[in-house]
Structures are given as C-alpha cells and as structure tokens.
C-alpha atoms as a PDB file:
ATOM      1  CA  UNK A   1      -5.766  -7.929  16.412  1.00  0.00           C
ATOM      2  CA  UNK A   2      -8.289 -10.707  15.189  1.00  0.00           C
ATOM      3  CA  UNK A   3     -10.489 -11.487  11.934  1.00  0.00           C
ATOM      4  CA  UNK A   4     -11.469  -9.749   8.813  1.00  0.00           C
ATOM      5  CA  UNK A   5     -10.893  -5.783  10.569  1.00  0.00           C
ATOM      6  CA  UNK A   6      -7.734  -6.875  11.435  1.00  0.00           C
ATOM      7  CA  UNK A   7      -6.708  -8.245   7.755  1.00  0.00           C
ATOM      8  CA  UNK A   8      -7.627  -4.977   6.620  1.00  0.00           C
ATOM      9  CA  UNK A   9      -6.058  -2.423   8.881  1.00  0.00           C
ATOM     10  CA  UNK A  10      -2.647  -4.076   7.532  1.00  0.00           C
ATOM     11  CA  UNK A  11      -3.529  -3.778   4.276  1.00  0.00           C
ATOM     12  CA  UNK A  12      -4.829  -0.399   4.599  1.00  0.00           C
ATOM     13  CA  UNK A  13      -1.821   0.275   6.829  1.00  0.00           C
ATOM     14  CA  UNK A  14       0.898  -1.029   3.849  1.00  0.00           C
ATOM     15  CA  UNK A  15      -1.305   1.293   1.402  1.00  0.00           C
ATOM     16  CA  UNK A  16      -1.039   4.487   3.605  1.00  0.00           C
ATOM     17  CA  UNK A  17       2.754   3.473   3.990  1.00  0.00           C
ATOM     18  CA  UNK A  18       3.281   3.172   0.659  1.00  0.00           C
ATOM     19  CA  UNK A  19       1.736   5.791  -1.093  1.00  0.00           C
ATOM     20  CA  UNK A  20       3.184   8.672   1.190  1.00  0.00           C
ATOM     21  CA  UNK A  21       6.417   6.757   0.677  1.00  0.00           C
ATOM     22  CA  UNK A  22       6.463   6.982  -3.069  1.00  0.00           C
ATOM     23  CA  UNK A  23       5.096  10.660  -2.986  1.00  0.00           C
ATOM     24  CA  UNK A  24       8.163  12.036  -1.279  1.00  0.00           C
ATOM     25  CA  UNK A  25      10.975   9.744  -1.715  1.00  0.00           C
ATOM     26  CA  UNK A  26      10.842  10.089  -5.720  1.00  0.00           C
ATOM     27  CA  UNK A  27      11.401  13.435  -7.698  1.00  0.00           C
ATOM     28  CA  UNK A  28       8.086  13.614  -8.092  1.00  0.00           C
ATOM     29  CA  UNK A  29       8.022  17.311  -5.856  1.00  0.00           C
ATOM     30  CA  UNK A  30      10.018  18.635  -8.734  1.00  0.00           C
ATOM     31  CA  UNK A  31       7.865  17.168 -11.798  1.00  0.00           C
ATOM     32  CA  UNK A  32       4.459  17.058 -11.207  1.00  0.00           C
ATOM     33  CA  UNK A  33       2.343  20.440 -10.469  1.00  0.00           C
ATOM     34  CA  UNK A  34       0.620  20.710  -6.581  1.00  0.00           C
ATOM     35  CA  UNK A  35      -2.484  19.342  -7.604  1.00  0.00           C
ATOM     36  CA  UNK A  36      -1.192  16.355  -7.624  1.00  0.00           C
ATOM     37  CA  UNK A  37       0.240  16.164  -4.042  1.00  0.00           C
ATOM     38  CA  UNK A  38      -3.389  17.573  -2.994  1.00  0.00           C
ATOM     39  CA  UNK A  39      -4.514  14.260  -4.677  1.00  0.00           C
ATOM     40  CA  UNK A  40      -2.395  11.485  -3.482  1.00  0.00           C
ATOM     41  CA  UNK A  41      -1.987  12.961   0.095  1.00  0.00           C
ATOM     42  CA  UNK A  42      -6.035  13.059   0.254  1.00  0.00           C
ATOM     43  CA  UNK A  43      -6.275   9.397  -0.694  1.00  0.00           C
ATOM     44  CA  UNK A  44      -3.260   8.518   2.087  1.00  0.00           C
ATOM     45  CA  UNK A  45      -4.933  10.766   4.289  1.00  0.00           C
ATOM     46  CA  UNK A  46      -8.668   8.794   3.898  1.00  0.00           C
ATOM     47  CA  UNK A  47      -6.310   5.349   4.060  1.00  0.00           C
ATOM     48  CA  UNK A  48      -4.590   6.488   7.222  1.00  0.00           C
ATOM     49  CA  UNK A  49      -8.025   7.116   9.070  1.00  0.00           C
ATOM     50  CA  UNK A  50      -9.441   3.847   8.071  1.00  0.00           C
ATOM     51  CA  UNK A  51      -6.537   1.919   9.181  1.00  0.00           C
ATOM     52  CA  UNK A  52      -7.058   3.419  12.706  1.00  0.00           C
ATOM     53  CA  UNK A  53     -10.963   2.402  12.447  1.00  0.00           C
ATOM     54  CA  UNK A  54      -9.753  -0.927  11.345  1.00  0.00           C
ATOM     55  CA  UNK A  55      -7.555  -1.690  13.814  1.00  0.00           C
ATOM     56  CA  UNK A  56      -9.836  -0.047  16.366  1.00  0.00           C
ATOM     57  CA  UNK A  57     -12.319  -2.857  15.373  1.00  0.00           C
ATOM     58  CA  UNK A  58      -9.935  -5.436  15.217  1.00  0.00           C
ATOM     59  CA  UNK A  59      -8.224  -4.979  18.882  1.00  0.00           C
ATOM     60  CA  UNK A  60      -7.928  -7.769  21.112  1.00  0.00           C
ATOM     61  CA  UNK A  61      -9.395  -7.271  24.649  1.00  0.00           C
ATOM     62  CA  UNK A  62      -7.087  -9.927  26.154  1.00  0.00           C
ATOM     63  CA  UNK A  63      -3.567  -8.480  24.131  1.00  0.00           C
ATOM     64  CA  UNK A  64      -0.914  -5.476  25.611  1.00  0.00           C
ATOM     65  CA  UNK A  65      -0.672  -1.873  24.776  1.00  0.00           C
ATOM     66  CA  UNK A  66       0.860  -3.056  21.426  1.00  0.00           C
ATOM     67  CA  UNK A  67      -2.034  -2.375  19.334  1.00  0.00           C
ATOM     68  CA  UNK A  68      -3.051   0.585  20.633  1.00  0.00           C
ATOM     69  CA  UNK A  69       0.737   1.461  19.581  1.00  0.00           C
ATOM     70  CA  UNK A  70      -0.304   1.025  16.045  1.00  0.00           C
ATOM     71  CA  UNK A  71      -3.373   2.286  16.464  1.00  0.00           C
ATOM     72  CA  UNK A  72      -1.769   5.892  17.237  1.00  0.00           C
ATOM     73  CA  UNK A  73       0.894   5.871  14.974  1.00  0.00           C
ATOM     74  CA  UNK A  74      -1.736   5.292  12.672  1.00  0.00           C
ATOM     75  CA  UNK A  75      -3.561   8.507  13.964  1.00  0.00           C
ATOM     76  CA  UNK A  76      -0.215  10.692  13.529  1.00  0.00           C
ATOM     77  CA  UNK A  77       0.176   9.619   9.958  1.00  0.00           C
ATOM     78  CA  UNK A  78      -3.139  10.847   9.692  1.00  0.00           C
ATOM     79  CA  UNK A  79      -2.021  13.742  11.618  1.00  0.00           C
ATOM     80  CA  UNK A  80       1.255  14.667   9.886  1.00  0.00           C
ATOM     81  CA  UNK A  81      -0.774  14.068   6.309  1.00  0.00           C
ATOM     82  CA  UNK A  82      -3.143  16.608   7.135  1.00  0.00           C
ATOM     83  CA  UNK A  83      -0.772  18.853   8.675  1.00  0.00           C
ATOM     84  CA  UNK A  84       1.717  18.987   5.228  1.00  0.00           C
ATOM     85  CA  UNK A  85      -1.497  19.208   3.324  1.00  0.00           C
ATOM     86  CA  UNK A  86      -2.736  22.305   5.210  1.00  0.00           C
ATOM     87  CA  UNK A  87       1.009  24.099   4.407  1.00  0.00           C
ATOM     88  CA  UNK A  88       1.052  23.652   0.646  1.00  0.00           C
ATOM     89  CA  UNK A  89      -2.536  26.106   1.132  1.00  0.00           C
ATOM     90  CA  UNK A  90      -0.345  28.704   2.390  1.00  0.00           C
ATOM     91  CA  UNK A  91       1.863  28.468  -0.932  1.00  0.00           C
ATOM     92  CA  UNK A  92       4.786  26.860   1.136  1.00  0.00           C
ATOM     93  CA  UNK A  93       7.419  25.014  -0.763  1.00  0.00           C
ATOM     94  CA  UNK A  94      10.354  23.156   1.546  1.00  0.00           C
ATOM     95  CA  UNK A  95       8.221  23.011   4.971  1.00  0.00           C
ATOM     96  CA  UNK A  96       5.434  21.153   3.433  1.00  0.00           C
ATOM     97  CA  UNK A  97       7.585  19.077   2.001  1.00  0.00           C
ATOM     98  CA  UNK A  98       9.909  18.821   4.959  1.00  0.00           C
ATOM     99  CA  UNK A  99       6.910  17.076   6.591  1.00  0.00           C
ATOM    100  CA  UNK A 100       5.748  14.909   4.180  1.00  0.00           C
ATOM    101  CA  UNK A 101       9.295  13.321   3.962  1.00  0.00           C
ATOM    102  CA  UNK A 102       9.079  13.247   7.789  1.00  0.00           C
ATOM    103  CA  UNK A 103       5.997  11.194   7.680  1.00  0.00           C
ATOM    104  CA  UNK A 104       7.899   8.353   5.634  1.00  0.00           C
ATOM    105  CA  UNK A 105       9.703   7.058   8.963  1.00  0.00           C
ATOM    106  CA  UNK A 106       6.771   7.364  10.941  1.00  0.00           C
ATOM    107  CA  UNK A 107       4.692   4.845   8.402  1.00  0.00           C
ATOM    108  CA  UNK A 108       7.459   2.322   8.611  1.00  0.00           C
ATOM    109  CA  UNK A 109       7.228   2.950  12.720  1.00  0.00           C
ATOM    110  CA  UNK A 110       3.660   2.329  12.070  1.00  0.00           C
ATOM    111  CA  UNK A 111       4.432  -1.526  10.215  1.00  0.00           C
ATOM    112  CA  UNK A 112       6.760  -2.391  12.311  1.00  0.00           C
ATOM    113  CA  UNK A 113       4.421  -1.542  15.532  1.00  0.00           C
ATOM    114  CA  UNK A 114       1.955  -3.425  13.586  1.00  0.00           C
ATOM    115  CA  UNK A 115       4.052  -6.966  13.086  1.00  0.00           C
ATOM    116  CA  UNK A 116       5.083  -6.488  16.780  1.00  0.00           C
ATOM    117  CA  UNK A 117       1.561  -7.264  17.422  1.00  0.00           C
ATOM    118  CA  UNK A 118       1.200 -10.197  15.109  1.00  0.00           C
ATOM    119  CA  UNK A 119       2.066 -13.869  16.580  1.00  0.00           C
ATOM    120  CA  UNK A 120       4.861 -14.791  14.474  1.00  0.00           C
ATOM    121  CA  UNK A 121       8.487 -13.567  13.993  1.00  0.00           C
ATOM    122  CA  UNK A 122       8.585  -9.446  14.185  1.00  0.00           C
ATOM    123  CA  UNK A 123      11.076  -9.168  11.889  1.00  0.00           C
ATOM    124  CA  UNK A 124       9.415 -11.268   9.421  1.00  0.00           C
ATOM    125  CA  UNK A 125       6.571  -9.996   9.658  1.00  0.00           C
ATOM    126  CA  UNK A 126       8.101  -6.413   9.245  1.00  0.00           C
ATOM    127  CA  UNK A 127       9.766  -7.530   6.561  1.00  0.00           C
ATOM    128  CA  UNK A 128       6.404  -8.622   4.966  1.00  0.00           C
ATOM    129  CA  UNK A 129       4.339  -5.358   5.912  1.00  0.00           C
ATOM    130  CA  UNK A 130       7.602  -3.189   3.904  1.00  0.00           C
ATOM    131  CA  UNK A 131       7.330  -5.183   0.710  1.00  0.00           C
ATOM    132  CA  UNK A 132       3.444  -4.973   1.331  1.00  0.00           C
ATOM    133  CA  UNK A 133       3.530  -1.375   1.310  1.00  0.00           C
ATOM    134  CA  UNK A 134       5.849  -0.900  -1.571  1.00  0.00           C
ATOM    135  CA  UNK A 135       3.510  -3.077  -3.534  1.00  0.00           C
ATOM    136  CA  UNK A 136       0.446  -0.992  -3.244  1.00  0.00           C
ATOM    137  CA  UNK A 137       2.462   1.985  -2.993  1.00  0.00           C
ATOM    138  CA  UNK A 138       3.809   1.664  -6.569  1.00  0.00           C
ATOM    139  CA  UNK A 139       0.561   0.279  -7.800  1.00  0.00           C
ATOM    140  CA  UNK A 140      -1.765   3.469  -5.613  1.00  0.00           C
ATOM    141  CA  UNK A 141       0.639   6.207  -6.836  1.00  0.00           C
ATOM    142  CA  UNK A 142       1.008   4.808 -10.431  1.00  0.00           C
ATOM    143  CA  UNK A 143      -3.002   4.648 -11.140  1.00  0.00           C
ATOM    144  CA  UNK A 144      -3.080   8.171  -9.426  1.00  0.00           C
ATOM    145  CA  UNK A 145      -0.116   9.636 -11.352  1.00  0.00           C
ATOM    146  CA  UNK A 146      -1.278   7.729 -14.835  1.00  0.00           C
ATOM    147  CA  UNK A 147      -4.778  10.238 -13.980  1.00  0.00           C
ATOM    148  CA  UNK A 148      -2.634  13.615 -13.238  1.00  0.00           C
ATOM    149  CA  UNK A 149      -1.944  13.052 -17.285  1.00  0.00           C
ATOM    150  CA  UNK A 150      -5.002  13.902 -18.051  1.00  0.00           C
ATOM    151  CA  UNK A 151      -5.027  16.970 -16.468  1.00  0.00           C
ATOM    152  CA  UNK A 152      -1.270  18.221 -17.451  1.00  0.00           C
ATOM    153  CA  UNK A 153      -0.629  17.072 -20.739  1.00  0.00           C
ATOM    154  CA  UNK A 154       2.891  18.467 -20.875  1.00  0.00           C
ATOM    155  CA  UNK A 155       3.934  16.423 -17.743  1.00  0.00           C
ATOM    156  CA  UNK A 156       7.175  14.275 -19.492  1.00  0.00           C
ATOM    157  CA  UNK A 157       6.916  10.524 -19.730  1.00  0.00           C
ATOM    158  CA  UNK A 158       9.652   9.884 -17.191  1.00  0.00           C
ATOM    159  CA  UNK A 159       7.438   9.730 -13.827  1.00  0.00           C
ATOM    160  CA  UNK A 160       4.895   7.301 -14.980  1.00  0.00           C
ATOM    161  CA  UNK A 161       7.625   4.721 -16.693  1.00  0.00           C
ATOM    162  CA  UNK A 162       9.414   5.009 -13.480  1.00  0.00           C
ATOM    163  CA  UNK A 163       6.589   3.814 -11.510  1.00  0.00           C
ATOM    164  CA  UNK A 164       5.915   1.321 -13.797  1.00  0.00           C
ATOM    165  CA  UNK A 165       9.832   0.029 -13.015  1.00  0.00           C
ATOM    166  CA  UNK A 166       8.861   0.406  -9.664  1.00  0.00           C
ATOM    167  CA  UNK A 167       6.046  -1.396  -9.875  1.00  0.00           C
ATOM    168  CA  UNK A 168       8.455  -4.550 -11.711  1.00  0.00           C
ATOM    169  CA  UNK A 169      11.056  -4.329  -8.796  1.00  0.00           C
ATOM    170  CA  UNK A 170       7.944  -4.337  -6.064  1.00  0.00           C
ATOM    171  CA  UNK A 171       6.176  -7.174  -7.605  1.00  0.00           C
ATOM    172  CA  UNK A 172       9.564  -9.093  -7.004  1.00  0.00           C
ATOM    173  CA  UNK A 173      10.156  -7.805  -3.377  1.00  0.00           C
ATOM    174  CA  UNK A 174       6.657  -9.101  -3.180  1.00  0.00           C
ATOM    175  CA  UNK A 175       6.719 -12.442  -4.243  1.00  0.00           C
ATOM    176  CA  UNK A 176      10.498 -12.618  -1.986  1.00  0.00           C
ATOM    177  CA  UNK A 177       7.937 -11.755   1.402  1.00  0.00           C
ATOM    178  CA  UNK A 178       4.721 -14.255   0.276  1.00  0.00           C
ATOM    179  CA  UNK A 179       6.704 -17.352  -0.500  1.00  0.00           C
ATOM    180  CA  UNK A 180       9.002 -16.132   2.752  1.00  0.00           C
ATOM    181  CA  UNK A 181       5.929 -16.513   4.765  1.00  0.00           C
ATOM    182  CA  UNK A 182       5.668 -20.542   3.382  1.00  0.00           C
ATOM    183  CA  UNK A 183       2.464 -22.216   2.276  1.00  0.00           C
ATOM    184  CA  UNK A 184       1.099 -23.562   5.381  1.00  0.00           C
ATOM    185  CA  UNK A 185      -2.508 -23.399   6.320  1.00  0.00           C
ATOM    186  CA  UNK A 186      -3.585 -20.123   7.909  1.00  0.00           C
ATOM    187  CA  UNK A 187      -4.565 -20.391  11.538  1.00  0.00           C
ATOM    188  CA  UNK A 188      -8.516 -18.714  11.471  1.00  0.00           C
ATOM    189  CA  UNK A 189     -10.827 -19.185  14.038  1.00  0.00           C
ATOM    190  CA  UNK A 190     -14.681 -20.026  13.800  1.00  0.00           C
ATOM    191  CA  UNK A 191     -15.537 -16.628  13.865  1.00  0.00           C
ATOM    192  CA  UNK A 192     -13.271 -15.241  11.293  1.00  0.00           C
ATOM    193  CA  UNK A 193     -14.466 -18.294   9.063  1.00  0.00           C
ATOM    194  CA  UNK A 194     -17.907 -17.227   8.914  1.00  0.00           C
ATOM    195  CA  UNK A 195     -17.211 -13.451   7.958  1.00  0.00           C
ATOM    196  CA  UNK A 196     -14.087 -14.250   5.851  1.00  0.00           C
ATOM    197  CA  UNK A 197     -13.881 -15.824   2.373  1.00  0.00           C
ATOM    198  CA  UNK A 198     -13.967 -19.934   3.048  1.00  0.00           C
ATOM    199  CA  UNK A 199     -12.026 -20.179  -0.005  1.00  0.00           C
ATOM    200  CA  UNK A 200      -9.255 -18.335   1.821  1.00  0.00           C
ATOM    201  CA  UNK A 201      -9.339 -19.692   4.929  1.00  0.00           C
ATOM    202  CA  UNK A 202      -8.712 -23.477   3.254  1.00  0.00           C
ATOM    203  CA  UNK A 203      -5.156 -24.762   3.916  1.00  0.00           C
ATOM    204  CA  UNK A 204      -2.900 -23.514   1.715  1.00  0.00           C
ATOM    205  CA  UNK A 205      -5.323 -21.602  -0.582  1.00  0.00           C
ATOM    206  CA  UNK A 206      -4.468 -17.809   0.382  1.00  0.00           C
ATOM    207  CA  UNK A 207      -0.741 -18.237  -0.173  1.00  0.00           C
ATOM    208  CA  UNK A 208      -1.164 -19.858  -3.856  1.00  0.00           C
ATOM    209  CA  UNK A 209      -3.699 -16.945  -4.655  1.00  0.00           C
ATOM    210  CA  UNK A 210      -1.707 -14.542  -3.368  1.00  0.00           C
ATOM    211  CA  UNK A 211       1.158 -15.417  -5.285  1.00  0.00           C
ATOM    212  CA  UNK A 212      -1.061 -16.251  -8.457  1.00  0.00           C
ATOM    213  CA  UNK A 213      -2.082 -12.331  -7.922  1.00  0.00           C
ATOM    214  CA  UNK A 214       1.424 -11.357  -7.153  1.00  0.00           C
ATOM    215  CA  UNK A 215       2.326 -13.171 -10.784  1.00  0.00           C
ATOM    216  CA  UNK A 216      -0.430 -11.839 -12.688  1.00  0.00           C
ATOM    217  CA  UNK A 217       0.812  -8.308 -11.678  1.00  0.00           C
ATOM    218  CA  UNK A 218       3.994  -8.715 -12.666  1.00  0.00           C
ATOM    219  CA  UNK A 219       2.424  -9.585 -15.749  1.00  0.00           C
ATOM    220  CA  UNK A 220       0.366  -6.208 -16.028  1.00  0.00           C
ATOM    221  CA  UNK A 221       3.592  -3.955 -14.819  1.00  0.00           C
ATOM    222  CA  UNK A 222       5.436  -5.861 -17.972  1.00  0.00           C
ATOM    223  CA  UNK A 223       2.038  -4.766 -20.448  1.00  0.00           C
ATOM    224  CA  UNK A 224       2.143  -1.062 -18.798  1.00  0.00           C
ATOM    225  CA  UNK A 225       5.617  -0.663 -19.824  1.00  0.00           C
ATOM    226  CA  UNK A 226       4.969  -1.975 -23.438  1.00  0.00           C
ATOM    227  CA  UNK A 227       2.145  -0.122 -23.634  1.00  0.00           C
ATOM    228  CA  UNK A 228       4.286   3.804 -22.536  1.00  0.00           C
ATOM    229  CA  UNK A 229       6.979   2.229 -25.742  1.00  0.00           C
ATOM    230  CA  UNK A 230       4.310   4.303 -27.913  1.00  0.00           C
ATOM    231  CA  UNK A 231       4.584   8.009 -28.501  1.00  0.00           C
ATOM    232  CA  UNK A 232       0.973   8.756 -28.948  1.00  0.00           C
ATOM    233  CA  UNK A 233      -0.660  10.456 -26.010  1.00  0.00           C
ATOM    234  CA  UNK A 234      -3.277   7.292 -25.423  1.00  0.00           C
ATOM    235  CA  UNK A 235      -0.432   5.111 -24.769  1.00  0.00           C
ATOM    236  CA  UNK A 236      -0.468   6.909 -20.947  1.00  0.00           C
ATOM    237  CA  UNK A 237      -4.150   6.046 -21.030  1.00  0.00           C
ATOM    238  CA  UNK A 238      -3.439   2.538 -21.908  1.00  0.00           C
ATOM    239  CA  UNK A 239      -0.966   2.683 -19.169  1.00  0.00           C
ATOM    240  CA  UNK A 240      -3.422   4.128 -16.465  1.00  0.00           C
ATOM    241  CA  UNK A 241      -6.012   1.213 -17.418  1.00  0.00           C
ATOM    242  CA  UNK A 242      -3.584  -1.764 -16.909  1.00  0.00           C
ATOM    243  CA  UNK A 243      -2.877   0.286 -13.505  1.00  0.00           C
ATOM    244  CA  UNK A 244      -6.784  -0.520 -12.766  1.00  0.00           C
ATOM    245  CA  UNK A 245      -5.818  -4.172 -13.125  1.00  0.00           C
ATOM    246  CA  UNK A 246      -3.046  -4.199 -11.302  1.00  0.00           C
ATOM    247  CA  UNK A 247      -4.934  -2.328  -8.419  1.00  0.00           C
ATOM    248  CA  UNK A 248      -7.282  -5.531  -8.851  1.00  0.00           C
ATOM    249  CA  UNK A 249      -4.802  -8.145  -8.238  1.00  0.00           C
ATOM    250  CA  UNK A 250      -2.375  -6.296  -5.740  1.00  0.00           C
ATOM    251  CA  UNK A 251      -4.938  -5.878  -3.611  1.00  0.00           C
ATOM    252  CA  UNK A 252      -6.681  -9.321  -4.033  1.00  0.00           C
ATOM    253  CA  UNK A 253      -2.785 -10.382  -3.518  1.00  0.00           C
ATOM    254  CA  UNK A 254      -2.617  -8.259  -0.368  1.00  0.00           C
ATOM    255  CA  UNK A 255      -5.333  -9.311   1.489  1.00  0.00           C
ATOM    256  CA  UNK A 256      -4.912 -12.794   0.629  1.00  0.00           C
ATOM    257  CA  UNK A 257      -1.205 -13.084   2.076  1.00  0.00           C
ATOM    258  CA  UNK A 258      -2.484 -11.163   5.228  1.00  0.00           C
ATOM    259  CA  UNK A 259      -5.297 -13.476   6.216  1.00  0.00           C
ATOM    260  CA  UNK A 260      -2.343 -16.020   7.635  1.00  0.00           C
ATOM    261  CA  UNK A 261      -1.409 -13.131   9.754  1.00  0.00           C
ATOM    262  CA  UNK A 262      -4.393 -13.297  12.443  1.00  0.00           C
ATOM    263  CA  UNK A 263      -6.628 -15.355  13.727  1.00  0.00           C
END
C-alpha cells in the first residue's frame, strides 16, 4: 500500500479491530441493553467497509497478493459484523454473540495481514497495529458507551470507569509501540508529500506528535476518571466529553505514527 489511503486503511483497520474487540471481550453482553450492541457494531461495521475502500485505493500495482489478503479479511469483518448484527433481530442471545466473539480473531488476522504488507519488521509492525487498535478501541467504545448513558440511566457506573482504566493501560501499550517504532524520518515519496500534511512528512515530526498526542491522552483518560469520582449523574456527561477529546488526539496520534509506515 502507498500514501495518504494507505495511512488510513490502518487506522481505520486498528479502529474496526478495536472496537469489535472491546464489545465482546468485556462483560459488556451482560450489562448494557441490545441497543447498544446495534450501536457500536454499526459504527465497526461502517469502519470495516471503509478500511476495504481504503486499502482498495491504496494497493500497489507492482506488490504480491498480500494486500489483497487484507483487503478481504477486511471484507469478512465486514461480513461477520453484519451477519451477528442480523441475529440479535431475530431475538437470539448466545449465537449472535458466538459470532461477534468469533470476529475478534479474524480482526487481529486482519492486522497482522496488514503489517505483512508493510516494509519493515512483521512482527513489529503487528505489534504496532495491536496496541493501535486497543487505543482507539478503548477510546471508540468509551465515547459510544459514555452516550448509551443517556439513554439508560440505570446502567451502573462500572462499564464506563472500566473503559476509562482501559483507556490508561492502552495509552501506555501505546506509547510502548510509537517510541518502539524510533524517531527516524518517515520515508514519503513526492506524491504522498503533496496530498499529505508537510508538517508530518518532516523528519522526525510525526513520531514527536504522535507521542505528544499519545501523552495528552493519557492526560484526558486521568481527567475522565476524576471526573466519574462524582456521584451526580453529569459526572458521566463530563466523562463522555473528555472522551470527545481523547477521540481528538488518539486519532491525530494514530495517523501520525502510521504515516512512517508507507511510502
């Protein structure tokens, strides 16, 4: 993959990843009402068919089969999404969620196809795409879940101020992967400096924003968790809004570190 389409179909990739991973590997299936799963799985859903457009753009005439790879697993998270999505119509309670656990190895399948196609180490760069997923994950299904209070107002405190730990350990993991991936200039080519950011293309730049972003994160996960210490119902909503921030900089941090990734 090459340039800007190719920066994003990672990030949208660790997104997709993420959220579905959060969704079903938490007890969120035994807290939260349906609704909820309708939500997120709609948003990973919309994520995992723009990381297939993405990459589509983004493939490289002159590479192997490894990006098409990608490219399908891509289209069978899609696929799977859609399909446990469909069951929880019919009122189904272990089969749709059967599947939606299922689709959890098939995202990481989906990284680690996609760093197999990057020119650099594969298991770095696998390692890199994981802690990138976990990072939006936490920050995509935290803003999402810090919403669903609004709509059930006896939902318990517990699921939001355990994303917001989440969100503290992933900011960590995250910061592990950037400075893992050193501070060397990122190698872009003429054409992805002219549709690109110049400021991230400069030699070094991306990597110190991405681990400015990274910091100031860590920074917002540490307000959201003062912020649930009150027992007033707008202390959720004070929650949800440093979630919006965090979006902000995870995903400023995200596509920052990825820009080294491709040419």
């Amino acid at each position: 993959m090459r340039g800007p389409a190719g920066v994003m179909a990672l990030v949208l990739a660790e997104t997709a990843a993420g959220g579905a991973a959060f969704l079903f590997l938490t007890p969120l299936w035994s807290e939260v009402k349906r609704g909820f799963f309708y939500l997120t799985g709609s948003v990973v859903l919309v994520l995992a068919l723009s990381t297939v457009g993405a990459a589509n753009a983004a493939r490289d005439a002159a590479s192997g089969g490894g990006e098409r790879i990608a490219a399908d697993l891509a289209v069978a998270l899609a696929g799977v999404t859609f399909a446990w999505l469909v069951l929880m119509l019919f009122r189904l309670v272990m089969l749709p969620r059967l599947v939606g656990v299922l689709s959890v190895p098939l995202a990481v399948a989906m990284l680690v196809a996609f760093a197999r196609t990057l020119d650099r180490s594969t298991s770095l760069s696998a390692f890199q795409l994981i802690a990138g997923a976990i990072f939006t994950g936490a920050v995509l299904d935290g803003l999402l879940l810090g919403h669903w209070y609004l709509t059930d107002r006896r939902l318990s405190r517990g699921p939001i101020d355990r994303m917001a730990w989440a969100l503290i350990g992933a900011v960590v993991l995250e910061a592990t992967a950037v400075i893992a991936g050193g501070f060397g200039a990122p190698a872009v080519s003429a054409a992805a400096d002219t549709t690109l950011s110049p400021i991230l293309t400069q030699a070094n730049v991306a990597s110190w924003i991405a681990i400015g972003m990274v910091g100031i994160t860590g920074l917002i996960a540490a307000f959201i968790k003062v912020a649930l210490r009150g027992t007033r119902p707008t202390a959720v909503q004070s929650a949800t809004g440093f979630f919006y921030l965090a979006v902000i900089t995870a995903f400023t941090a995200e596509l920052a570190a990825k820009v080294k990734f491709l040419p």
